[in-house]
Protein backbone atom coordinates (compact mmCIF):
# COMPACT_ATOMS: atom_id res chain seq x y z
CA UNK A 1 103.22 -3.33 -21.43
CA UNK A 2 99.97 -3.35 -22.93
CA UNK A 3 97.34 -0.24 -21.79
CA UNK A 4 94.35 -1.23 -19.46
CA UNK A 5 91.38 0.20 -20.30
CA UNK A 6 91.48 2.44 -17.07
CA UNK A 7 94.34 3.84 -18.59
CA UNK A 8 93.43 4.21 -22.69
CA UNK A 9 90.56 6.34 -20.89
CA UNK A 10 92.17 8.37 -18.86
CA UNK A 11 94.33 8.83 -21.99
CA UNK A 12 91.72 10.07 -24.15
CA UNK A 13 89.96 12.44 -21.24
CA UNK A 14 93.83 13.69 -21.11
CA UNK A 15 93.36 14.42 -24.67
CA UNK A 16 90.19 16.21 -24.47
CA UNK A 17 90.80 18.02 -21.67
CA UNK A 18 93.53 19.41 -23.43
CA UNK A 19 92.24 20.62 -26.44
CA UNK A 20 89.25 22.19 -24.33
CA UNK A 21 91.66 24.16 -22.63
CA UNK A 22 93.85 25.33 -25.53
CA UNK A 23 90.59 26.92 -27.29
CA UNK A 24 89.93 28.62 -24.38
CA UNK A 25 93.47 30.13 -24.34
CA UNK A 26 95.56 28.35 -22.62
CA UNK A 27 98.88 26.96 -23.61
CA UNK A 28 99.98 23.24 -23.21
CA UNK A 29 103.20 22.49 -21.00
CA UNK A 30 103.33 19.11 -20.53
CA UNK A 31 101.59 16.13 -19.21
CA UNK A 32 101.72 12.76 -17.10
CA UNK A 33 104.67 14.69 -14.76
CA UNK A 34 105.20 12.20 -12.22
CA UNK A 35 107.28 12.84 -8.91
CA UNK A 36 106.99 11.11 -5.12
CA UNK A 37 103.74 13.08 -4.18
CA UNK A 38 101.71 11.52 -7.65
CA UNK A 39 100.87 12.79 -10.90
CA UNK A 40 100.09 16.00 -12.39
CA UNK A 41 97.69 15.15 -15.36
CA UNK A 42 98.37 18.31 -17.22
CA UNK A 43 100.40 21.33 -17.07
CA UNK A 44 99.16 24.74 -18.49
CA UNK A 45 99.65 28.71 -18.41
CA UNK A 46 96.61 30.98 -18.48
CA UNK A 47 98.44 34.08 -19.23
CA UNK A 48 100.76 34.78 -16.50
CA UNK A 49 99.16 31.77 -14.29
CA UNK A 50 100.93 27.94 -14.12
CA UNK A 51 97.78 26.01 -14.26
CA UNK A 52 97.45 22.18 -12.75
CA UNK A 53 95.08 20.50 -14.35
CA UNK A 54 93.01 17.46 -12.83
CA UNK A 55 91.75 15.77 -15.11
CA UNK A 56 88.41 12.89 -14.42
CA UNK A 57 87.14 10.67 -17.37
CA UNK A 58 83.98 8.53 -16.78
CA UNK A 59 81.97 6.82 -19.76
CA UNK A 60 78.37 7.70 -18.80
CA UNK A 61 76.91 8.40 -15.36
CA UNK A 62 76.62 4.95 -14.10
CA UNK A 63 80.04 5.42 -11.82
CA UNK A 64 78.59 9.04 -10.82
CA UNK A 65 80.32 12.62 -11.96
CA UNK A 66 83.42 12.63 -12.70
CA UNK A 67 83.68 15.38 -10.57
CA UNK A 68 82.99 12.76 -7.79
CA UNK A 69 85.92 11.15 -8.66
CA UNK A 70 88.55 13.65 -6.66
CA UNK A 71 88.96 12.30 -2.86
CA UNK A 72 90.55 14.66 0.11
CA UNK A 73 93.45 12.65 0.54
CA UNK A 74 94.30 13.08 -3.63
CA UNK A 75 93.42 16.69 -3.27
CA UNK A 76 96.18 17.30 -0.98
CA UNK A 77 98.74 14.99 -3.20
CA UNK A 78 97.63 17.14 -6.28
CA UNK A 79 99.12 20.21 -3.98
CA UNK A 80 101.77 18.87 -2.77
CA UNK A 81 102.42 17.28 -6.46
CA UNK A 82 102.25 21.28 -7.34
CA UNK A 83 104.65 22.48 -5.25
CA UNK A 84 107.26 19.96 -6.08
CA UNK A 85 106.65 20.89 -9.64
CA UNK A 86 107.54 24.56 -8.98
CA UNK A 87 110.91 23.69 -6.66
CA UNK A 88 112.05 21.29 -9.19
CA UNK A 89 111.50 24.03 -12.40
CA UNK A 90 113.43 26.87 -10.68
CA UNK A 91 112.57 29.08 -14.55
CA UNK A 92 108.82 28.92 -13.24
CA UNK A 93 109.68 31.71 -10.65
CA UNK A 94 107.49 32.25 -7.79
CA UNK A 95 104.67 32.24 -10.06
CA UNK A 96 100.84 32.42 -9.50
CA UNK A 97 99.41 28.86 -9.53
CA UNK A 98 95.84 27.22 -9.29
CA UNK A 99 94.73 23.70 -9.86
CA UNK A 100 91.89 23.62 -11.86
CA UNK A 101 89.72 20.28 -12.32
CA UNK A 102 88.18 18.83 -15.88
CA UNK A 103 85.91 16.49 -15.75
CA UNK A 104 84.68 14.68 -18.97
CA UNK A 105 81.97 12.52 -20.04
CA UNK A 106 81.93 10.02 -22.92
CA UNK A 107 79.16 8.57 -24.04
CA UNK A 108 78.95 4.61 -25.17
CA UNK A 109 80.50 5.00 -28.49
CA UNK A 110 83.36 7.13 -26.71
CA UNK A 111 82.28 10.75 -28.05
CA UNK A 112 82.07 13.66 -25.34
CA UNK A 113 78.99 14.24 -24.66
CA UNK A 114 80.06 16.51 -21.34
CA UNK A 115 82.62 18.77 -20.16
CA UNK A 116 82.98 20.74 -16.99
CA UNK A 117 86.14 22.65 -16.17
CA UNK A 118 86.29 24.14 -12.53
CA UNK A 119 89.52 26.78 -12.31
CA UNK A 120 91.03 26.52 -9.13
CA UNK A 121 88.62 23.49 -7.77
CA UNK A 122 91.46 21.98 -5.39
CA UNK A 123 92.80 24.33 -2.91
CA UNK A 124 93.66 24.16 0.73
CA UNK A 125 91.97 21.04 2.86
């Protein structure tokens, strides 16, 4: 299957959101976990915090924010996507969680030329 565009930039926003976050401290889980609710884009601890990470990728500003890009109805998938995560990795605990929202902007030859990283940006609708 050969990678849409869509998808080869979500890929590399994936990427930079990533290494953002690490030099900031926080460690990499894993990424792309998938259950019946949707997606979580990344997974991360912040100390003693699981942290679900949203990540939005736009190339310029023509599509608006990237911030923009994160809808009600996906907000409350991204929490329900959270709690299956914790059920379903019983050596999480109970722990403390947050979803926390990236947003990156390329520019036309596909270098960042923004980043914005909101901690805890998606909570209860």
């Amino acid at each position: 299957m050969t990678a849409t565009p869509r998808r080869l930039l979500g890929t590399a926003g994936e990427g930079h959101a990533r290494r953002y976050l690490e030099t900031r401290g926080l460690d990499y889980l894993e990424s792309n976990w998938r259950c019946p609710s949707g997606e979580l884009d990344l997974v991360m601890r912040d100390g003693d915090e699981l942290v679900f990470v949203e990540v939005k990728t736009r190339r310029g500003d023509g599509m608006g924010s990237a911030e923009e890009g994160v809808s009600v109805a996906q907000s409350r998938r991204l929490l329900r996507a959270a709690a299956q995560y914790i059920a379903m990795h019983p050596g999480v605990g109970d722990p403390v969680w947050r979803i926390d929202l990236v947003a990156i902007t390329l520019d036309r030859s596909g270098a960042v030329s923004r980043v914005s990283h909101a901690a805890n940006a998606i909570g209860e609708w």
